[in-house]
C-alpha atoms as a PDB file:
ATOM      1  CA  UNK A   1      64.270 114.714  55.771  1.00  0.00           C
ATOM      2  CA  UNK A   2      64.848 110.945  55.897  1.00  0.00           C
ATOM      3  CA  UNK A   3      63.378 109.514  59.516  1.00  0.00           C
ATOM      4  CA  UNK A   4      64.236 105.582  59.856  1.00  0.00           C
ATOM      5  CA  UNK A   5      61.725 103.307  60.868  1.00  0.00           C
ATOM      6  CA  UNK A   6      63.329 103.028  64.224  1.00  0.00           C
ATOM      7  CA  UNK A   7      63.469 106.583  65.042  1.00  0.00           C
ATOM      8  CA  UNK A   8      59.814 106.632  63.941  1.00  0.00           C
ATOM      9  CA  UNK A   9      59.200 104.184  66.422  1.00  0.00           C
ATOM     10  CA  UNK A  10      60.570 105.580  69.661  1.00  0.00           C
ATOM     11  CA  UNK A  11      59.340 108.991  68.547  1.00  0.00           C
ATOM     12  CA  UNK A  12      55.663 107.628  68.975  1.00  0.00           C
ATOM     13  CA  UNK A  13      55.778 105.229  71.259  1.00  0.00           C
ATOM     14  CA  UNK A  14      57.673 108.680  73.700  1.00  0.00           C
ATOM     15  CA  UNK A  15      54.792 110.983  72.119  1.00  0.00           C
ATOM     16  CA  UNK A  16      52.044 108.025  73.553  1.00  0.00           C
ATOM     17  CA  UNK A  17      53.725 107.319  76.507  1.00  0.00           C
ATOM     18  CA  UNK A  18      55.276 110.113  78.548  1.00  0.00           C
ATOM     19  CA  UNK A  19      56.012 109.005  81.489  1.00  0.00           C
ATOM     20  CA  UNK A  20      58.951 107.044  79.841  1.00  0.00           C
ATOM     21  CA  UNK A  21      60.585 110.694  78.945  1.00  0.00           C
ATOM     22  CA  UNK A  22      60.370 110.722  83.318  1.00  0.00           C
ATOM     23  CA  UNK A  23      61.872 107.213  83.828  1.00  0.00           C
ATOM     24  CA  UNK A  24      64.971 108.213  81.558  1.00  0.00           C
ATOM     25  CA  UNK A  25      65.455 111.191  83.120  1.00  0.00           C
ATOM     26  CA  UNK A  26      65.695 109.139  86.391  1.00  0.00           C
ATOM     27  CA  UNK A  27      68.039 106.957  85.503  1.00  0.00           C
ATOM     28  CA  UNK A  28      69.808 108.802  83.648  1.00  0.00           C
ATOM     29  CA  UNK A  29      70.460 111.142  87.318  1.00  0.00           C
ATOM     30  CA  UNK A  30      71.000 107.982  88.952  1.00  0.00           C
ATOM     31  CA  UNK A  31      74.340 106.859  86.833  1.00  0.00           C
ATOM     32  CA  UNK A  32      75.671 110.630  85.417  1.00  0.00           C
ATOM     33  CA  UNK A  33      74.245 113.442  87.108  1.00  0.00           C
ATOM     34  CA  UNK A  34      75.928 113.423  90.099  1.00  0.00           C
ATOM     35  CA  UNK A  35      77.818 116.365  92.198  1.00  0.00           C
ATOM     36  CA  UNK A  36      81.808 116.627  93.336  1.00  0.00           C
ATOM     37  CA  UNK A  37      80.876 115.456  96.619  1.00  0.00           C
ATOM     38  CA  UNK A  38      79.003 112.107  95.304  1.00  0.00           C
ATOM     39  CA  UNK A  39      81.652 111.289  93.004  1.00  0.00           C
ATOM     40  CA  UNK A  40      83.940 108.304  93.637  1.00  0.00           C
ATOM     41  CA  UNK A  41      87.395 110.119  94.468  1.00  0.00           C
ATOM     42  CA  UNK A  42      90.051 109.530  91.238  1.00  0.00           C
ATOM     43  CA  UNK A  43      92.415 106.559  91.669  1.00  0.00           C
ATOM     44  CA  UNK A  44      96.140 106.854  92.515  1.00  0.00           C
ATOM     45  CA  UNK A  45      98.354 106.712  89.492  1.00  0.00           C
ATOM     46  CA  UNK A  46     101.413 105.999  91.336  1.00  0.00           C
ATOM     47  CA  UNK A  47     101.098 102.438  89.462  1.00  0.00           C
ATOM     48  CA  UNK A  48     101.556 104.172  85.748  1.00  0.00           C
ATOM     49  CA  UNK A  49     104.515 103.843  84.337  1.00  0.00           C
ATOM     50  CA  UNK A  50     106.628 107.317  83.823  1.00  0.00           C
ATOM     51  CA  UNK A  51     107.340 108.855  80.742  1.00  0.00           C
ATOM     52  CA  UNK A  52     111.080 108.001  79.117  1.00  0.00           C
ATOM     53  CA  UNK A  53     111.766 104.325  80.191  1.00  0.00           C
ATOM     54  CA  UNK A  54     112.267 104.834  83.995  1.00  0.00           C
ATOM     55  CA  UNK A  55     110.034 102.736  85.474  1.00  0.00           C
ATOM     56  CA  UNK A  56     112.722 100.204  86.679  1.00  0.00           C
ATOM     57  CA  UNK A  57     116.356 100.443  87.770  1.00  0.00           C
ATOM     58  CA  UNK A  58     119.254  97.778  87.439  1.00  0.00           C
ATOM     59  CA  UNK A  59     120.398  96.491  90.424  1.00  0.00           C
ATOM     60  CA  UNK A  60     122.515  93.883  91.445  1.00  0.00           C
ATOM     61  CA  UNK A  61     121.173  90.349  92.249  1.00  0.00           C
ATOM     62  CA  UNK A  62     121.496  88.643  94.968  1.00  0.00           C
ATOM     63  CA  UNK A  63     124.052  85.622  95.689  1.00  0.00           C
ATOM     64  CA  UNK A  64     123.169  82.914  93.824  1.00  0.00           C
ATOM     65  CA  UNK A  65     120.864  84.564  91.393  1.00  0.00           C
ATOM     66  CA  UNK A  66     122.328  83.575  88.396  1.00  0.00           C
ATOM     67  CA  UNK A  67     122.757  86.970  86.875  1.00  0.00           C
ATOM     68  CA  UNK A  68     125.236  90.023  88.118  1.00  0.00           C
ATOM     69  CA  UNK A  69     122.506  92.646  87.342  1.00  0.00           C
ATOM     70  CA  UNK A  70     118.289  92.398  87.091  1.00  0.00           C
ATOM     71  CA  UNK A  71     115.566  95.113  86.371  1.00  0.00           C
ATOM     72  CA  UNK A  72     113.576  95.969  89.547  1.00  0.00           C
ATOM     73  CA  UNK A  73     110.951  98.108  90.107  1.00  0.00           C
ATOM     74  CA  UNK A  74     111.858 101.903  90.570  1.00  0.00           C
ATOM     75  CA  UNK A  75     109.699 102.961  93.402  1.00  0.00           C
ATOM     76  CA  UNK A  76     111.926 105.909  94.424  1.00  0.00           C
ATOM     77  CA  UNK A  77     109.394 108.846  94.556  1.00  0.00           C
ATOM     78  CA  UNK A  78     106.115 106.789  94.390  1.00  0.00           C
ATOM     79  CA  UNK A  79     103.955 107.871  97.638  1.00  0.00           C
END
């Protein structure tokens, strides 16, 4: 089976030095391993965009706007 000369490498160098095998395992725990309860909580999504079109309405501009009618944000039902 072909082995590149990388792989080679870190095999070694891990097989002469295994403490390293600890260190990754560290900081691997560190950034992934982590429970529910340590976990940042999910973000809202009430900023996405719904599904079909509807994230704005048309509603009427002011006086003076320039326009009869305008897109506006649709924040009916966002908590």
């Amino acid at each position: 089976m072909y082995e590149s000369e990388a792989t080679k490498f870190i095999r070694e160098f891990l097989e002469q030095h295994p403490e390293e095998v600890e260190s990754q395992k560290k900081g691997r725990a560190i950034w992934w391993d982590k429970s529910a309860e340590d976990r940042a909580p999910a973000p809202s999504m009430c900023h996405a965009p719904r599904a079909g079109g509807a994230e704005h309405t048309f509603v009427p501009v002011p006086p003076g706007g320039g326009a009869e009618y305008i897109f506006a944000p649709d924040d009916e039902g966002v908590q």
